[in-house]
Protein backbone atom coordinates (compact mmCIF):
# COMPACT_ATOMS: atom_id res chain seq x y z
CA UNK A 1 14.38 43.84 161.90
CA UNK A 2 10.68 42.60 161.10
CA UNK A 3 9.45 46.38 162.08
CA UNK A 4 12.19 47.93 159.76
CA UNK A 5 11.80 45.88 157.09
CA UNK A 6 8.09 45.88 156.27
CA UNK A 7 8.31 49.84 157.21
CA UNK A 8 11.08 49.58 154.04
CA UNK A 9 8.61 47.37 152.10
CA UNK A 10 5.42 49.59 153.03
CA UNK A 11 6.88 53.19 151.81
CA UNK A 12 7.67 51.31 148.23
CA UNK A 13 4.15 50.25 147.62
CA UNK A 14 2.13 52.85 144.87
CA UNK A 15 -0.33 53.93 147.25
CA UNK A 16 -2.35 55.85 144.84
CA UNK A 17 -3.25 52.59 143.22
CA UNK A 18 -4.33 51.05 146.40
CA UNK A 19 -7.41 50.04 146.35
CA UNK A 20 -9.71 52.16 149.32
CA UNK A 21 -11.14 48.24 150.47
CA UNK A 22 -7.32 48.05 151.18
CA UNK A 23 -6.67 51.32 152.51
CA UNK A 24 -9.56 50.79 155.30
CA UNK A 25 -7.77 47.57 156.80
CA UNK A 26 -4.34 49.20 157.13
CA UNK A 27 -6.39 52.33 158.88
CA UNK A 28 -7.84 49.64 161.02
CA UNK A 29 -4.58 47.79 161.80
CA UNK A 30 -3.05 51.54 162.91
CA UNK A 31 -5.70 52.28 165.03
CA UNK A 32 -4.59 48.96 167.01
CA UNK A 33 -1.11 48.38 166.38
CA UNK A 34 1.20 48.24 169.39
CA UNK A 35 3.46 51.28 168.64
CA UNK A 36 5.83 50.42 170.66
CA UNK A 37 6.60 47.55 169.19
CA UNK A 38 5.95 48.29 165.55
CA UNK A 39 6.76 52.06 165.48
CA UNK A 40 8.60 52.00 162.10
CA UNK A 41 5.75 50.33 160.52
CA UNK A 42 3.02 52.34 162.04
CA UNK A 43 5.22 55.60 161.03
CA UNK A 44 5.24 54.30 157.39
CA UNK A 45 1.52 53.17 157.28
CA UNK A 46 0.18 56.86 158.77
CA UNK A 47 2.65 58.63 156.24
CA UNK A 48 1.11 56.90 153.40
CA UNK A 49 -2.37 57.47 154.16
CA UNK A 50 -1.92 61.00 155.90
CA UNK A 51 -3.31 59.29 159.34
CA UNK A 52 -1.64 60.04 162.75
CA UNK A 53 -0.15 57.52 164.64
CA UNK A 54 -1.91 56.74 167.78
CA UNK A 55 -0.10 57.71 170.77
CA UNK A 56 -0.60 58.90 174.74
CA UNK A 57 0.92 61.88 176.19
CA UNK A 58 4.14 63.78 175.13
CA UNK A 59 6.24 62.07 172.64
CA UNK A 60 9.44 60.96 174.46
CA UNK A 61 12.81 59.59 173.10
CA UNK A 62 14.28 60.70 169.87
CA UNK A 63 11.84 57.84 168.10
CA UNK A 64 8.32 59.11 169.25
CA UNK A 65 9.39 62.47 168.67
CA UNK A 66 10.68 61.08 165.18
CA UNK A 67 7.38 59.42 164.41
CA UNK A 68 5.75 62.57 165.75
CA UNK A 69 7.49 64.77 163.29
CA UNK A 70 7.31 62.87 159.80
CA UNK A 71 3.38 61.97 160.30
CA UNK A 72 3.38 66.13 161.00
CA UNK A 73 4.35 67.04 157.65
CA UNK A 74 1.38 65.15 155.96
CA UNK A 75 -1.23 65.67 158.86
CA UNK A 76 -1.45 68.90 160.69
CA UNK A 77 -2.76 67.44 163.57
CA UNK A 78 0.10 65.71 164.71
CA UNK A 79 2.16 68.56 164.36
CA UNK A 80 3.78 69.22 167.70
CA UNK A 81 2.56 71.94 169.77
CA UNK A 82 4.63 74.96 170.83
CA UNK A 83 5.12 72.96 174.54
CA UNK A 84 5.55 69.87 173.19
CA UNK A 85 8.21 71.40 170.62
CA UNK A 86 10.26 73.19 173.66
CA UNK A 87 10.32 69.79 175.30
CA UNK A 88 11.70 67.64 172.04
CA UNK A 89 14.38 70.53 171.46
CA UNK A 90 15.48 69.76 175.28
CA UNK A 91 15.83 66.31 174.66
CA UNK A 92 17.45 65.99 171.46
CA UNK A 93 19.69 68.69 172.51
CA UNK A 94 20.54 66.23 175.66
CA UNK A 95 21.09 63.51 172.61
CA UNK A 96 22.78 65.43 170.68
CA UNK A 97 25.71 66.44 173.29
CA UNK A 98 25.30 62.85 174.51
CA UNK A 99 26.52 61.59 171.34
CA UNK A 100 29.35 63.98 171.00
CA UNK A 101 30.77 63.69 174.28
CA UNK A 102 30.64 59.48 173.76
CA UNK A 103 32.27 59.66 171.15
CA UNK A 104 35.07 61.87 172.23
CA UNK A 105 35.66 58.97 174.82
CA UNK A 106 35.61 56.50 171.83
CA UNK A 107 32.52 55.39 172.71
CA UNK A 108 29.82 55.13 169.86
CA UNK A 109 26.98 52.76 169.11
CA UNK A 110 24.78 53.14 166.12
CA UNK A 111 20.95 54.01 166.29
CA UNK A 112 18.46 53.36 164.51
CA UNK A 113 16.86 57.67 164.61
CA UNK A 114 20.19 60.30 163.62
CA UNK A 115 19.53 62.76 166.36
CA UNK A 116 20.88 65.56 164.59
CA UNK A 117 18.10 65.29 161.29
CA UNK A 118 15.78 65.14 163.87
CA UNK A 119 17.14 68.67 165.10
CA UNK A 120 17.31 69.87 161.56
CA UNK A 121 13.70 68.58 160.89
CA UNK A 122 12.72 70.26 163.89
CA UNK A 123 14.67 73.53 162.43
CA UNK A 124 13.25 73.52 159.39
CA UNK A 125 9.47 72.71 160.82
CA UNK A 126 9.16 74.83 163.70
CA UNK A 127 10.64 78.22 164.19
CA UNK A 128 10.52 78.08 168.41
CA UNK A 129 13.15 75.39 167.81
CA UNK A 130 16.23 77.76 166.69
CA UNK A 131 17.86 77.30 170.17
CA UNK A 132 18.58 73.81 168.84
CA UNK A 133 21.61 75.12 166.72
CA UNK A 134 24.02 75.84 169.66
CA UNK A 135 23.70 71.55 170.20
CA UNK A 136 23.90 71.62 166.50
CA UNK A 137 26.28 73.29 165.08
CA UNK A 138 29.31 71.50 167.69
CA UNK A 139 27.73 68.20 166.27
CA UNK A 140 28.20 68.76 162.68
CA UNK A 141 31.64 70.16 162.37
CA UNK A 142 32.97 67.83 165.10
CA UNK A 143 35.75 65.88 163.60
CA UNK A 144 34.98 63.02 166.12
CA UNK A 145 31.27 61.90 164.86
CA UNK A 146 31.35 59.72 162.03
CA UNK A 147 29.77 61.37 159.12
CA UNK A 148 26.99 58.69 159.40
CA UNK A 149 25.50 60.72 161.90
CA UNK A 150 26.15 63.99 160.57
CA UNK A 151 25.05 64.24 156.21
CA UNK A 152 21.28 63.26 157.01
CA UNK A 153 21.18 66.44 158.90
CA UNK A 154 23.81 68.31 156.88
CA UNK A 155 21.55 67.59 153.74
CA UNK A 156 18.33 68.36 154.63
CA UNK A 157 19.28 71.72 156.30
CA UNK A 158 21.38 72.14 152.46
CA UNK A 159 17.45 71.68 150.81
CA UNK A 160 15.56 72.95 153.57
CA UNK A 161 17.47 76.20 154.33
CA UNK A 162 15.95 77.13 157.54
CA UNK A 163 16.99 80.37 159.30
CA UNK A 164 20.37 80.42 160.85
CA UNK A 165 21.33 83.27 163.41
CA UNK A 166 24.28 85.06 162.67
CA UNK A 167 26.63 83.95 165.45
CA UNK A 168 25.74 80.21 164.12
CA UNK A 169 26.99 81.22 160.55
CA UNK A 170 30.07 82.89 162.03
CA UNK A 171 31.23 79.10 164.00
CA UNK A 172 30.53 77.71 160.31
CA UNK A 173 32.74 80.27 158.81
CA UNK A 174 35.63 80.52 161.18
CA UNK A 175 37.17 77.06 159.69
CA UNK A 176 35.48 76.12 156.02
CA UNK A 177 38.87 74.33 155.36
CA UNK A 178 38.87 72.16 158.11
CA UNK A 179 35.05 71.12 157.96
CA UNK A 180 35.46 70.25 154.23
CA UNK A 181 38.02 68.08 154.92
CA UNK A 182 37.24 66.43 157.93
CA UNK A 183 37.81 62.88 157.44
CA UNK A 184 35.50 60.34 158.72
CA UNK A 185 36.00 59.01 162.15
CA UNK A 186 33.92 55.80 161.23
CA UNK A 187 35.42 52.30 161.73
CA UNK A 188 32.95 50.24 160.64
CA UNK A 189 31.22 53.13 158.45
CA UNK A 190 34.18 55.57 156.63
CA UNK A 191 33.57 57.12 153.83
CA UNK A 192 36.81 58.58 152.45
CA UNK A 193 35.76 60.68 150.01
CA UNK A 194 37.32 64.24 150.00
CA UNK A 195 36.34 66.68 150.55
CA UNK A 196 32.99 65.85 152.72
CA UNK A 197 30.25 66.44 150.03
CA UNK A 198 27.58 66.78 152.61
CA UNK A 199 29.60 69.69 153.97
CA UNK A 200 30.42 71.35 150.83
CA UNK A 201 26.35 71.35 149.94
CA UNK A 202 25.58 72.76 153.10
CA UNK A 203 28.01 75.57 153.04
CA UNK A 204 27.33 76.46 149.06
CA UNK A 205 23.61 76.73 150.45
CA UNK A 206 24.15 78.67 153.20
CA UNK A 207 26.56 80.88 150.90
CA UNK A 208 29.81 80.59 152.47
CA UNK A 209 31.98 79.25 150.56
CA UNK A 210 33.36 81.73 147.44
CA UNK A 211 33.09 80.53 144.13
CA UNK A 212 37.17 79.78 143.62
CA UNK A 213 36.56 77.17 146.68
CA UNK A 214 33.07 75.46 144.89
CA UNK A 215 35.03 74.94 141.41
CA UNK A 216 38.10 73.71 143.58
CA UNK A 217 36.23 71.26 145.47
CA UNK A 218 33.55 70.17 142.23
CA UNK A 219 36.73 69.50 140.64
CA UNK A 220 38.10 67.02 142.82
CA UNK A 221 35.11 65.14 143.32
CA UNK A 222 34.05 64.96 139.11
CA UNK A 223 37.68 64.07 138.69
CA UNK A 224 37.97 60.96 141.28
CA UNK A 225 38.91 57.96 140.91
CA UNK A 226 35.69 56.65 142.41
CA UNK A 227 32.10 56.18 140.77
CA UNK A 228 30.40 57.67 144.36
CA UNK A 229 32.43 60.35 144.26
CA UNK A 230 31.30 61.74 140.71
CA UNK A 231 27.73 60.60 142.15
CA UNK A 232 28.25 63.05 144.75
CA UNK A 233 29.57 65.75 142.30
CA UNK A 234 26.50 65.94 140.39
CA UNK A 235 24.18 65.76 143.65
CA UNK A 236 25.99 69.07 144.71
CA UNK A 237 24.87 70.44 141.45
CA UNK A 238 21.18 70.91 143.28
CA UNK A 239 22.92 73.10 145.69
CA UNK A 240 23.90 75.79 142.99
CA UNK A 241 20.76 76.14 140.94
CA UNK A 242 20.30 79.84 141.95
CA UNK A 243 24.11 80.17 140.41
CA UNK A 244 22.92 78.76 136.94
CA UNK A 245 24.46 81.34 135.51
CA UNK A 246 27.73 81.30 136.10
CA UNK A 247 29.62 80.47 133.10
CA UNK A 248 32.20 78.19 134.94
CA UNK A 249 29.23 75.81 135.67
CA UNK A 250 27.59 74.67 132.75
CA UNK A 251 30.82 72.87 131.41
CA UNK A 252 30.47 70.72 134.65
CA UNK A 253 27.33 70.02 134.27
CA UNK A 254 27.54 68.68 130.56
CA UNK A 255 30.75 66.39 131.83
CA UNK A 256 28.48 64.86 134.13
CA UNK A 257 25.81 64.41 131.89
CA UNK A 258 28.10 62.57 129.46
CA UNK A 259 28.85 60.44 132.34
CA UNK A 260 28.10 56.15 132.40
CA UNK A 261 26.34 56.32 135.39
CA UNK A 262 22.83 56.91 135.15
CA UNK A 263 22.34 58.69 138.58
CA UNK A 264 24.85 60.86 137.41
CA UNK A 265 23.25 61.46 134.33
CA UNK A 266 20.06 62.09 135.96
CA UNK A 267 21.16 64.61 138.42
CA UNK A 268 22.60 66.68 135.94
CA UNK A 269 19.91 67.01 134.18
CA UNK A 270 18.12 68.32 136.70
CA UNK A 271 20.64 71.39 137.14
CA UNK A 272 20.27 71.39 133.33
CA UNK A 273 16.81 72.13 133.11
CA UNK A 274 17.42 75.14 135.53
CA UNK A 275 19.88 76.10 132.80
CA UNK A 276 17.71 75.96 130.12
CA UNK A 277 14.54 77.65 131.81
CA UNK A 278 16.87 80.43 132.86
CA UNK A 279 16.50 82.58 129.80
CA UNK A 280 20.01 83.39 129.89
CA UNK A 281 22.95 82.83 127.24
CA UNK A 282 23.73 78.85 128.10
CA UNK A 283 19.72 78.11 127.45
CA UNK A 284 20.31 76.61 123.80
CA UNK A 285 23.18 74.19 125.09
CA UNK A 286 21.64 73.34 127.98
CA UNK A 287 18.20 72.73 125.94
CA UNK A 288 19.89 70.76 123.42
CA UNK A 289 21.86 68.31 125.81
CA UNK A 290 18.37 67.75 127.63
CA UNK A 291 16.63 66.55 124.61
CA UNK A 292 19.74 64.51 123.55
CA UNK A 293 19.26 63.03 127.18
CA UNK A 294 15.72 62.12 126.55
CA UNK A 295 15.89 60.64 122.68
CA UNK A 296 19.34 59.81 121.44
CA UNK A 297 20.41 57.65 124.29
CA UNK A 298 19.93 53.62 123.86
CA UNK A 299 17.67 52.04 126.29
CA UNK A 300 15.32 52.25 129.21
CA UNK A 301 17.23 53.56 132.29
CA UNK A 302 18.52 56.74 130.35
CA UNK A 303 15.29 58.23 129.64
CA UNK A 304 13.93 57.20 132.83
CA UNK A 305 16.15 58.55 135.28
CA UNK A 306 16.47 61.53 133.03
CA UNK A 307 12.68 62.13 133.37
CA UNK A 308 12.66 61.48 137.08
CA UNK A 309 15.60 64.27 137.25
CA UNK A 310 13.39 66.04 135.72
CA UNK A 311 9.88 65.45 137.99
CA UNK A 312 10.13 68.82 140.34
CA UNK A 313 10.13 71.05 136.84
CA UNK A 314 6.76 72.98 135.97
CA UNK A 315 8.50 74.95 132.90
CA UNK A 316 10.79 73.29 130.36
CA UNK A 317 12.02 74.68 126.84
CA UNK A 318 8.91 73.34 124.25
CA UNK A 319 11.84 71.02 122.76
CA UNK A 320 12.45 69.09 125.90
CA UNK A 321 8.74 69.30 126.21
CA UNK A 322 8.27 67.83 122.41
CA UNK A 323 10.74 64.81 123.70
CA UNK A 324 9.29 64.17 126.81
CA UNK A 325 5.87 63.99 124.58
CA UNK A 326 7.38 61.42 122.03
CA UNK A 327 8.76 59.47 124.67
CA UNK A 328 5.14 59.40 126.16
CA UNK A 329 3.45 58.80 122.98
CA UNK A 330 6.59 56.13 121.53
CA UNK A 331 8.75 54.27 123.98
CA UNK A 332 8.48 50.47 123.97
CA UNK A 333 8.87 51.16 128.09
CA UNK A 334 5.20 51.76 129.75
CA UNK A 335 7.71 52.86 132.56
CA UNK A 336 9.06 55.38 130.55
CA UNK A 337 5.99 56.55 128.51
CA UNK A 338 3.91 56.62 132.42
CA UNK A 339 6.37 58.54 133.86
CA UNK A 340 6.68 61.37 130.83
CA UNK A 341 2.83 61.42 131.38
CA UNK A 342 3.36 62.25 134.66
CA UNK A 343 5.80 65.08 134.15
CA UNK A 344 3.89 66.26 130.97
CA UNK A 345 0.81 67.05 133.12
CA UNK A 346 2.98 68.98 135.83
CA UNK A 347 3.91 71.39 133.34
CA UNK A 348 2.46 74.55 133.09
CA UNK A 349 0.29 75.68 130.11
């Protein structure tokens, strides 16, 4: 709990305003810590100063090869080599069909690494690691593993989009129905909401799913009865950004952005902006709805999680770009007017 925790405490801190004095001692303290013992906090500490974490040999167990893969993606020398990768795919696969066959028996503890993001990390990183989808692909539409194990993974292959071979995509496609509403198997974990949002963003990414089954299932889950729910509504909106388009979406998107809950707001307006960068018919309503976002809403949290929505953009309309700059040049929040800063010097010229 002491490892976890300061690992929690360590990725919150602003590292760019670290001081370097400070910097040097945690570099020191990683080049000693016991990793064994401390692996969480050594994993946090070399991701925020693009160090690798010490180690001997081959990683082994889904945590080394964990710790291995998240200090690769900011250090290229800890990325695994093409042995070393062949070697983690046989192991998590083991893991992976581990899991699934425990808890077929009704037999499931919780971990503290999801073995199946590490496969899709693994997916997405390394290419030699495709053989990993036929462990998988069982694993995520299994109706037995709680969805706790399962939407890391189904998410981050959703953003991520790595390759999939075509006899993977046809076991996806043969039951769509039955994978979107899988209900959770969790005890101590369920989440009830239907359909499985996780599963709907992976299958809009990987495009199978037509469009009369997206509005269907967008419906339900903007229309429930429960806050998370909507939440999870406007998340999905990332997964259609190359549909921007489509007339039947923008009217979904400026529901949710009339919505009370702020992440909901926010992650709207991110889909907005692809609306209103798009050139096409919808830019002027999606334009005006963003600035309306930024300026006519009371408060700090609005504007805030508006702008953050926002963050990934390097193009906006010049009237979002005119709010963001009052904001920056007017709010009462230094928050708010650091973070339009921010996003102002992202932009392109």
């Amino acid at each position: 709990m002491l490892d976890s925790n300061v690992a929690k405490a360590i990725n919150e801190l602003p590292w760019k305003d670290v001081p370097d004095s400070i910097k040097s001692k945690w570099s020191e303290w990683l080049a000693d810590a016991d990793t064994q013992l401390l692996g969480d906090t050594a994993e946090a500490v070399a991701l925020a100063l693009g160090l690798t974490v010490p180690h001997e040999g081959e990683p082994s167990g889904l945590n080394e090869i964990a710790i291995r893969l998240n200090t690769g993606l900011r250090n290229d020398s800890a990325r695994l080599a093409d042995a070393e990768v062949l070697r983690a795919v046989d192991q998590v696969s083991a893991a992976l069909n581990e899991t699934r066959e425990s808890v077929t028996r009704g037999l499931f503890s919780l971990g503290t690494r999801s073995a199946a993001d590490i496969a899709a990390l693994l997916l997405v990183e390394y290419p030699k690691a495709r053989e990993l989808w036929e462990s998988l692909t069982p694993f995520l539409i299994s109706q037995s593993v709680p969805r706790l194990e399962r939407t890391p993974a189904l998410d981050r292959l959703a953003r991520e989009k790595p390759r999939m071979p075509d006899e993977i995509r046809a076991m996806f496609s043969t039951d769509v129905d039955q994978f979107l509403e899988s209900r959770d198997a969790g005890i101590l974990w369920d989440d009830p909401i239907m359909p499985y949002p996780a599963a709907l963003r992976f299958l809009i990414s990987y495009d199978l799913l037509d469009d009369a089954k997206i509005i269907a299932a967008l419906a339900r889950l903007s229309g429930h009865t429960t806050l998370q729910a909507r939440r999870e509504a406007s998340r999905t909106l990332g997964s259609l950004t190359g549909r921007e388009a489509e007339p039947w979406l923008l009217p979904l998107a400026l529901q949710m952005s009339h919505e009370s809950d702020i992440s909901t707001k926010s992650h709207a307006a991110r889909f907005l902006s692809h609306v209103a960068t798009g050139r096409g018919e919808f830019t002027a309503v999606a334009t005006a709805r963003l600035v309306e976002l930024l300026t006519e809403e009371d408060g700090l949290l609005t504007p805030l999680f508006v702008l953050r929505g926002l963050e990934d953009s390097t193009e906006l309309p010049e009237q979002v770009a005119q709010a963001i700059g009052r904001l920056h040049h007017e709010h009462p929040s230094w928050r708010v007017r650091a973070t339009a800063s921010e996003l102002l010097a992202g932009l392109r010229p």
